[in-house]
C-alpha atoms as a PDB file:
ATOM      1  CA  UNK A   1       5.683  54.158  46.248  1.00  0.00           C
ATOM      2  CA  UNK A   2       2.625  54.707  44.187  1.00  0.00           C
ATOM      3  CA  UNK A   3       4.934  56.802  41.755  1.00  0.00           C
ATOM      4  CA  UNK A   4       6.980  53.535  41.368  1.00  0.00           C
ATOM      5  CA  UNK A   5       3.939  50.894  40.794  1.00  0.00           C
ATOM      6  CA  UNK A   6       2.071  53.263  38.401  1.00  0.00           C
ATOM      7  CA  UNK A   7       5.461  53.379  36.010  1.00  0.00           C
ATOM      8  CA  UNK A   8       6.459  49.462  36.910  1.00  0.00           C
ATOM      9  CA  UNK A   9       3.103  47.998  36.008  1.00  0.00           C
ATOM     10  CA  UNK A  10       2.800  48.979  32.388  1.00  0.00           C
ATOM     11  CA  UNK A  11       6.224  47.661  31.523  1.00  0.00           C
ATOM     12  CA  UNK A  12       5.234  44.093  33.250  1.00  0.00           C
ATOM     13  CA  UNK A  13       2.305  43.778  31.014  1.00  0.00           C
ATOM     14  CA  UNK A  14       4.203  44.610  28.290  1.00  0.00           C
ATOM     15  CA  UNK A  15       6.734  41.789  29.414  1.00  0.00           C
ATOM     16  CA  UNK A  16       4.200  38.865  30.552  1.00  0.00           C
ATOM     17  CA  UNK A  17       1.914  39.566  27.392  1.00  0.00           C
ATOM     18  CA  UNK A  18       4.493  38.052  24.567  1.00  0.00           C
ATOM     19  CA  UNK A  19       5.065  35.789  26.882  1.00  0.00           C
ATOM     20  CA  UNK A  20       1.821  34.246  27.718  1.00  0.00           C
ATOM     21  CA  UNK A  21       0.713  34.470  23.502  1.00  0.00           C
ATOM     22  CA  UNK A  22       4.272  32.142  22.777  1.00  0.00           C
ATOM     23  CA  UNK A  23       3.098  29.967  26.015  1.00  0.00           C
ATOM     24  CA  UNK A  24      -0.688  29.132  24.218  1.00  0.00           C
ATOM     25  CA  UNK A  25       1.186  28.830  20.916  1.00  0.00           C
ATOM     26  CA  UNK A  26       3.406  25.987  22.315  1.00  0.00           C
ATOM     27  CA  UNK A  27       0.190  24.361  23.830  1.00  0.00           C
ATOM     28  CA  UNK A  28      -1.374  24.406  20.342  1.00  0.00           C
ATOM     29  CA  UNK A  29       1.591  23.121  18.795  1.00  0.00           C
ATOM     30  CA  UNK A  30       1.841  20.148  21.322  1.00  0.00           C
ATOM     31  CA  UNK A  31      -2.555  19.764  21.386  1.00  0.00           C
ATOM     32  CA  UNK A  32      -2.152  19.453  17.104  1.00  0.00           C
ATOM     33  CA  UNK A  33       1.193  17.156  17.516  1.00  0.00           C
ATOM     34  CA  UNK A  34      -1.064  15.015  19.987  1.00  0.00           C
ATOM     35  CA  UNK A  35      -3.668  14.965  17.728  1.00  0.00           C
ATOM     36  CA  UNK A  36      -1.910  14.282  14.898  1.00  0.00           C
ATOM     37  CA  UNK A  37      -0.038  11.098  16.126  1.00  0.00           C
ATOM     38  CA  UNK A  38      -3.959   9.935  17.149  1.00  0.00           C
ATOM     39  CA  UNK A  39      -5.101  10.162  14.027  1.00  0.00           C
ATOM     40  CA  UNK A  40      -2.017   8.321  12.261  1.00  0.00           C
ATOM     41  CA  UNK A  41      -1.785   5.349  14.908  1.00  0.00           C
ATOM     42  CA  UNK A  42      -5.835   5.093  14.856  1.00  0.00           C
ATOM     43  CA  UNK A  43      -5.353   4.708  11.097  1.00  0.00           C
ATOM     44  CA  UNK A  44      -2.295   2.292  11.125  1.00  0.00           C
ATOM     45  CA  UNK A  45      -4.531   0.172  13.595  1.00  0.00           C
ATOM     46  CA  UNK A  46      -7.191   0.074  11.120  1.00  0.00           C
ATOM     47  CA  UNK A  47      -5.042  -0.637   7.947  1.00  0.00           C
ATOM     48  CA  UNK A  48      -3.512  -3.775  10.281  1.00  0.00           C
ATOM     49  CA  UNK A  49      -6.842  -4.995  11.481  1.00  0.00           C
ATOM     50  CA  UNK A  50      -8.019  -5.017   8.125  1.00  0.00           C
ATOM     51  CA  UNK A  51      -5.347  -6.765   6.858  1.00  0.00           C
ATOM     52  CA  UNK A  52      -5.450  -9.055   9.575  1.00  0.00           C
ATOM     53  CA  UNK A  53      -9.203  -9.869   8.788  1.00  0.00           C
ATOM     54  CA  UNK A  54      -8.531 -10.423   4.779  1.00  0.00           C
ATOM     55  CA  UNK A  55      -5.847 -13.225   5.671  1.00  0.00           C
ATOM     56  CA  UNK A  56      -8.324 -15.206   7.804  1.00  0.00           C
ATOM     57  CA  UNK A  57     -10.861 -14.558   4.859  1.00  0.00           C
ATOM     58  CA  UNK A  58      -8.077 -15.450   2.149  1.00  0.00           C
ATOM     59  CA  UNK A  59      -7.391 -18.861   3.501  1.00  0.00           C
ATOM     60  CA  UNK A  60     -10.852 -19.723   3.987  1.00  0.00           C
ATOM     61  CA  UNK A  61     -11.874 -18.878   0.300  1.00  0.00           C
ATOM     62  CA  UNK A  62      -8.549 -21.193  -0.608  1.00  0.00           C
ATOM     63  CA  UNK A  63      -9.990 -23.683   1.209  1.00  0.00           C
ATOM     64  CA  UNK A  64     -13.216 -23.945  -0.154  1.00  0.00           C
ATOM     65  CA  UNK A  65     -11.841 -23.180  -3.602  1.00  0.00           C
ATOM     66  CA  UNK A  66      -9.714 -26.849  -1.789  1.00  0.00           C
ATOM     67  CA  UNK A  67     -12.702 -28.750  -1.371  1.00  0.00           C
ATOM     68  CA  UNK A  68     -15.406 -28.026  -4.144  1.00  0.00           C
ATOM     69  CA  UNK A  69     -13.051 -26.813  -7.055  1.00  0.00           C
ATOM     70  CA  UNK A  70     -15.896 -24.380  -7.345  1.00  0.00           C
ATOM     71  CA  UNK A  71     -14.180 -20.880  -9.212  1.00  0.00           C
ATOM     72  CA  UNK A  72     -14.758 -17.866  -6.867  1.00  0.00           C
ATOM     73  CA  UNK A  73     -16.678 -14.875  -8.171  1.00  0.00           C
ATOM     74  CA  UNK A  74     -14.805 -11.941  -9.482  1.00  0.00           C
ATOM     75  CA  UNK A  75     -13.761  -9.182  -6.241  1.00  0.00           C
ATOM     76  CA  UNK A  76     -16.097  -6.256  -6.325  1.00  0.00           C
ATOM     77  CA  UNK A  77     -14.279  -2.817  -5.699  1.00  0.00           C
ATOM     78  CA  UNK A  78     -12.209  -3.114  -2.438  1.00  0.00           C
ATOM     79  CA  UNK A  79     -12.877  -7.177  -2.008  1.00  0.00           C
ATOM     80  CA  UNK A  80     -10.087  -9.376  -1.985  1.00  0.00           C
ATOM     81  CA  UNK A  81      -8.210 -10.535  -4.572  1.00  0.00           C
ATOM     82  CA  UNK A  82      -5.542 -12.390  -3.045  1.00  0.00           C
ATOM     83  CA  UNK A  83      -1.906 -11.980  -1.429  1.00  0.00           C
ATOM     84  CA  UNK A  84       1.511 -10.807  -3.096  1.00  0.00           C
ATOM     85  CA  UNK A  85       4.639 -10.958  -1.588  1.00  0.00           C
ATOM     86  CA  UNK A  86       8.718 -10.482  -2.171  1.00  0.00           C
ATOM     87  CA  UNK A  87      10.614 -12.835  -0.269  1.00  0.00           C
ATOM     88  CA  UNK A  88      14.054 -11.431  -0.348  1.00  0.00           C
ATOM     89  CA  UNK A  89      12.927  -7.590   0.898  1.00  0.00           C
ATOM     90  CA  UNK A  90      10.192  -8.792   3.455  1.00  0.00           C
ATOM     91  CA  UNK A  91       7.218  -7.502   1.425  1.00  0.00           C
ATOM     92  CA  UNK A  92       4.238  -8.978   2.335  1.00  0.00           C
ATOM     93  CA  UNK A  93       0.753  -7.805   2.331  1.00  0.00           C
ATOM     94  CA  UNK A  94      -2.933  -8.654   1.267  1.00  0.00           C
ATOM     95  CA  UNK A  95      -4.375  -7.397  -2.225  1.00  0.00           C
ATOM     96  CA  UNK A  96      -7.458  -5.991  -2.458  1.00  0.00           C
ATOM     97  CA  UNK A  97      -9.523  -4.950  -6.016  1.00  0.00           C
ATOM     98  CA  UNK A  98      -9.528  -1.489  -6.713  1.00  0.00           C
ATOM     99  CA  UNK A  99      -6.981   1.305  -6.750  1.00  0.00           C
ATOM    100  CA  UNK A 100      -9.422   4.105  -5.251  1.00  0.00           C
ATOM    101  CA  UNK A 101      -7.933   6.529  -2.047  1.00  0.00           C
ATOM    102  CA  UNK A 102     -10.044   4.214   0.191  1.00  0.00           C
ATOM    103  CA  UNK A 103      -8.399   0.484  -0.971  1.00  0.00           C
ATOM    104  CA  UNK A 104      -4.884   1.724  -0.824  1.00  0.00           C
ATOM    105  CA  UNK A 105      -5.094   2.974   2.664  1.00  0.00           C
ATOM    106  CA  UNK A 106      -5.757  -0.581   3.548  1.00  0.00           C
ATOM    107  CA  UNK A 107      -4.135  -2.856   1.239  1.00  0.00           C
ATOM    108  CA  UNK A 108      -2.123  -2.964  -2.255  1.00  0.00           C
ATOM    109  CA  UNK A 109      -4.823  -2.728  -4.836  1.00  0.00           C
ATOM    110  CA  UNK A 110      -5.265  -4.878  -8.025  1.00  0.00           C
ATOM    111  CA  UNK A 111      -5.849  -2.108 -10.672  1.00  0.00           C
ATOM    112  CA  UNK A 112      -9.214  -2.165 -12.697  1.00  0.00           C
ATOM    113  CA  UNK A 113      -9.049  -3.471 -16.267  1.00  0.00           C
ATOM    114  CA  UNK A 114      -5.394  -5.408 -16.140  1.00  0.00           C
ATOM    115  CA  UNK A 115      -5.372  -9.070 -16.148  1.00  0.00           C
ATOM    116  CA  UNK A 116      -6.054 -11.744 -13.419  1.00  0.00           C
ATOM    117  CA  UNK A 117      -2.822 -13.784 -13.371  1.00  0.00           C
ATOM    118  CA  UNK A 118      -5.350 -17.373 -13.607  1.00  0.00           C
ATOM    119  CA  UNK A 119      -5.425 -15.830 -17.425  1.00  0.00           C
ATOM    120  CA  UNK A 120      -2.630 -14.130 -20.107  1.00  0.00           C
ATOM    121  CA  UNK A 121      -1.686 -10.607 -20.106  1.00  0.00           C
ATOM    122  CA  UNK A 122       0.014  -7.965 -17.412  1.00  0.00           C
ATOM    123  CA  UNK A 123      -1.485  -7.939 -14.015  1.00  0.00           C
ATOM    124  CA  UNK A 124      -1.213  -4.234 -12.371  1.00  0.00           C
ATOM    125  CA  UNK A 125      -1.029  -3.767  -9.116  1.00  0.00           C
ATOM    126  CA  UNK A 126      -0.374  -0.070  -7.219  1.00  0.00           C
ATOM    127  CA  UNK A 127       0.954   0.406  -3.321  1.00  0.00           C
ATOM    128  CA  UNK A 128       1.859   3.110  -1.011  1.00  0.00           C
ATOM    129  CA  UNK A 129       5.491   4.004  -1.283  1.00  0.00           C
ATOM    130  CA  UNK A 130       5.056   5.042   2.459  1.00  0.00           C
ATOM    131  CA  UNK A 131       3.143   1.528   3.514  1.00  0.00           C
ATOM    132  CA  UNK A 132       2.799  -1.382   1.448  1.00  0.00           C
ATOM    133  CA  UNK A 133       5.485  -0.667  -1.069  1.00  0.00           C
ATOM    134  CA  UNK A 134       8.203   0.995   0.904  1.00  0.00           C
ATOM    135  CA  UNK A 135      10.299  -1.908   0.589  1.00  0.00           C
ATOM    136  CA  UNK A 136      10.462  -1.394  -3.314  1.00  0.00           C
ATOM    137  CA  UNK A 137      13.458   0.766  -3.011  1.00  0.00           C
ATOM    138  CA  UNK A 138      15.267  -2.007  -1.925  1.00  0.00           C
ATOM    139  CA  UNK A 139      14.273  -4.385  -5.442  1.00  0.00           C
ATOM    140  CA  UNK A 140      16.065  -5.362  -7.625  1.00  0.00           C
ATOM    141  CA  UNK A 141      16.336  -7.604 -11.081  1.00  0.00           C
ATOM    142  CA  UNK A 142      15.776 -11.547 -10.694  1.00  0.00           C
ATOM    143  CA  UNK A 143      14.066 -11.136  -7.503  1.00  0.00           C
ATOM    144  CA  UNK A 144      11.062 -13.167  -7.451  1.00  0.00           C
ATOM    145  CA  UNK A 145       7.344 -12.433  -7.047  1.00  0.00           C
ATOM    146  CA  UNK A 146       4.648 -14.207  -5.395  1.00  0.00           C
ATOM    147  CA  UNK A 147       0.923 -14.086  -6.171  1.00  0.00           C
ATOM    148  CA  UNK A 148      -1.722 -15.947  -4.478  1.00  0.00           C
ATOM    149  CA  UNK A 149      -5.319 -16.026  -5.177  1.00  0.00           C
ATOM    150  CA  UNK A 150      -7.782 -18.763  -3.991  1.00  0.00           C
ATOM    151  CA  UNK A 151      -6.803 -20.762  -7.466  1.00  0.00           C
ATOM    152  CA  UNK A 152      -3.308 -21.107  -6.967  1.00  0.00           C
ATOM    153  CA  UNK A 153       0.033 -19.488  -6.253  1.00  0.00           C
ATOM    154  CA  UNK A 154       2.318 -17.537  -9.182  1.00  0.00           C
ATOM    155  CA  UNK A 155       5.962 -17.082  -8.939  1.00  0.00           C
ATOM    156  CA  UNK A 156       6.972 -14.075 -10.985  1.00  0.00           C
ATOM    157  CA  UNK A 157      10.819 -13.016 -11.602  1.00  0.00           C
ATOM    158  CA  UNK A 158      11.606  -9.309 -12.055  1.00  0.00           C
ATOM    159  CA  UNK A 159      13.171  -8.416 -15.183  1.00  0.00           C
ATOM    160  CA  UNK A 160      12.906  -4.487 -15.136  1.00  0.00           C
ATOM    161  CA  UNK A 161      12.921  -1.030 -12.971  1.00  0.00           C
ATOM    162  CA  UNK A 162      12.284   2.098 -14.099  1.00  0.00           C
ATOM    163  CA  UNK A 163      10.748   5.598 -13.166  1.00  0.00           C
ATOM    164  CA  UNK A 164       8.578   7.232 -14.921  1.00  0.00           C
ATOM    165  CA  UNK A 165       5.905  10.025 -15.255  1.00  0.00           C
ATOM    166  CA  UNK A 166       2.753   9.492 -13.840  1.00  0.00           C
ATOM    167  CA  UNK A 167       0.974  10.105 -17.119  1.00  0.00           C
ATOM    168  CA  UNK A 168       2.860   7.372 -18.675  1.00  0.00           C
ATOM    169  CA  UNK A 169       0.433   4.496 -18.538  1.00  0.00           C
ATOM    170  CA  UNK A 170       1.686   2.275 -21.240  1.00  0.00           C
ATOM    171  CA  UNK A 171       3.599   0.086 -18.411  1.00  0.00           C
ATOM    172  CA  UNK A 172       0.087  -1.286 -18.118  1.00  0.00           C
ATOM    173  CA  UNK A 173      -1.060  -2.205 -21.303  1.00  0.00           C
ATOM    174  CA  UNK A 174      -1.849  -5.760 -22.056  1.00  0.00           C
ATOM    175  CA  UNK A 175       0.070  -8.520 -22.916  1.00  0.00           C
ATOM    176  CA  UNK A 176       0.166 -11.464 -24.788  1.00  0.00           C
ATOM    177  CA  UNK A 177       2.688 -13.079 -22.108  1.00  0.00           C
ATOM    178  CA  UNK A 178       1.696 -13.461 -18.493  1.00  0.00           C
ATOM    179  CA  UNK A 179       3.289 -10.194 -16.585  1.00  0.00           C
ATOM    180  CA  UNK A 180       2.928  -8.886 -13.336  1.00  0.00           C
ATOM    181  CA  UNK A 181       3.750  -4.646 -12.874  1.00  0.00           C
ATOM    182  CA  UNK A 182       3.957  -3.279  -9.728  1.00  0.00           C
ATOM    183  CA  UNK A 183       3.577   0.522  -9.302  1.00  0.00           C
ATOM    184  CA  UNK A 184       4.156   3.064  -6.715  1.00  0.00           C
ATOM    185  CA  UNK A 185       5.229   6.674  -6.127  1.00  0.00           C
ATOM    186  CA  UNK A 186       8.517   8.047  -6.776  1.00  0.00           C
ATOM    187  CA  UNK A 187      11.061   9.115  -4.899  1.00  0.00           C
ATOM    188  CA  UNK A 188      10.387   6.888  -2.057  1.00  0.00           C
ATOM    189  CA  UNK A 189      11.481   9.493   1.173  1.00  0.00           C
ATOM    190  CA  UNK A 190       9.864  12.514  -1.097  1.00  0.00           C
ATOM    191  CA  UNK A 191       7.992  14.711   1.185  1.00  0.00           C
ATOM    192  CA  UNK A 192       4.416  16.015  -0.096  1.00  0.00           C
ATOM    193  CA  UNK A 193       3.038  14.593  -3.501  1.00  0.00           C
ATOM    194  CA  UNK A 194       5.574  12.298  -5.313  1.00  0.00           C
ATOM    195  CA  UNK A 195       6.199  13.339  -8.829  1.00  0.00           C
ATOM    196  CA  UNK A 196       7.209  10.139 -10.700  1.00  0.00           C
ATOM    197  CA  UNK A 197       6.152   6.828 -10.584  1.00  0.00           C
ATOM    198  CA  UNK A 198       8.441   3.652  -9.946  1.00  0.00           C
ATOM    199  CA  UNK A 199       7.505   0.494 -11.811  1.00  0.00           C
ATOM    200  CA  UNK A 200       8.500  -3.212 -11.005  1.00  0.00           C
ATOM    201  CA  UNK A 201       8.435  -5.531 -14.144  1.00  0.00           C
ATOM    202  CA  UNK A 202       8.234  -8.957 -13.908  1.00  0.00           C
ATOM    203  CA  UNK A 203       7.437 -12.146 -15.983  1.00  0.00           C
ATOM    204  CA  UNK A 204       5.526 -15.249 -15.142  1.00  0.00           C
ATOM    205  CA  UNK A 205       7.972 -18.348 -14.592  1.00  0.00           C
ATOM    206  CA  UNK A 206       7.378 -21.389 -15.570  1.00  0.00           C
ATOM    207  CA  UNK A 207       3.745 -21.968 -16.981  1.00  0.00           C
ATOM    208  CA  UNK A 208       0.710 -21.035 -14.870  1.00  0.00           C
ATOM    209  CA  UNK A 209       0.238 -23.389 -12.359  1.00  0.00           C
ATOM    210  CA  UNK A 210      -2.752 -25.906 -11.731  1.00  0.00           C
ATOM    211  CA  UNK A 211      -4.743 -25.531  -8.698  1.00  0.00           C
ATOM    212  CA  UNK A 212      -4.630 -27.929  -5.699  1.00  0.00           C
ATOM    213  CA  UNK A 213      -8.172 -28.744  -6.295  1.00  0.00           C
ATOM    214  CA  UNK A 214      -7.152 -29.574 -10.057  1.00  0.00           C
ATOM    215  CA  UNK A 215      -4.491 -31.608  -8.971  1.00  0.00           C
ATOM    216  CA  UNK A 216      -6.409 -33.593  -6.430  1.00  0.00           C
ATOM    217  CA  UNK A 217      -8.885 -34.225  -9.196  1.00  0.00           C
ATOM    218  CA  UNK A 218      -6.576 -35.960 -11.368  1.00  0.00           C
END
């Protein structure tokens, strides 16, 4: 009997050992999974409450823009600069200024140095493909645009898609018409770093609209 457990033992280590190392590697691929899924619903929850909290803000800077007429002062990086929105897809979502790591986690950002869309020239505006602007894929020509900032609401129509490189920043040069250019990543379902860009083109219709306040004035 001894004879027997001194030549079984060895061989049961060797069997249980493998075993147990694959057993704590499953754990620490279900503990990281875990943690993982924490850290993207604690950041979903944030992007939504701040989203949440620049709506109520939104409409009460239109309504004071409402009552005194009195011109807002220009966002500051990652303030808010209004709301955009694409009816026929269901894009909706809050614009903040800025197009820094930090504003695009929480909002589609107005980028720095292109126009306001209360003056002439192309308005730039950048968005997740994997948040705000997943619904791009789904855009197409004559769709129509809406921007809203406390001084009024713009109506845009889409007149061109393309992709391009990322170092191709001439889609954002100004203009002497009034132009709104969305960008995001390209392809949309790309997994890792997206290598080309996808740009929505769209002009102003109509001519710039007059704020309420104006037209309560008159």
């Amino acid at each position: 009997m001894m004879h027997e457990n001194s030549w079984h033992s060895p061989a049961g280590l060797r069997t249980s050992r493998p075993y147990s190392v694959l057993r704590w590697l499953e754990y620490g691929c279900w503990i990281a999974g875990i943690l993982c899924l924490a850290v993207f619903v604690l950041s979903w929850l944030s992007t939504l409450s701040f989203q949440a909290s620049q709506a109520r803000s939104f409409k009460a800077l239109q309504g004071a823009h409402l009552h005194t007429g009195q011109q807002p002062m220009p966002p500051r990086p990652g303030e808010l600069f209004g709301k955009v929105a694409i009816p026929r897809i269901g894009l909706s979502a809050m614009v903040a200024e800025g197009d820094d790591s930090s504003t695009l986690a929480r909002a589609v950002g107005h980028i720095p140095g292109t126009a306001t869309p209360e003056s002439v020239g192309n308005i730039g505006l950048a968005g997740h493909r994997d948040t705000f602007f997943r619904k791009l894929e789904r855009v197409r020509p004559k769709d129509l645009i809406q921007l809203e900032t406390a001084q009024g609401k713009y109506e845009y129509e889409v007149v061109r898609l393309a992709v391009v490189d990322p170092d191709l920043t001439e889609v954002l040069d100004s203009s002497d018409e009034s132009e709104l250019t969305l960008v995001t990543c390209y392809p949309f379902h790309y997994v890792g770093a997206a290598p080309r860009r996808f740009i929505v083109q769209s002009s102003l219709v109509g001519r710039p609209p007059i704020s309420e306040a104006a037209n309560q004035n008159r």
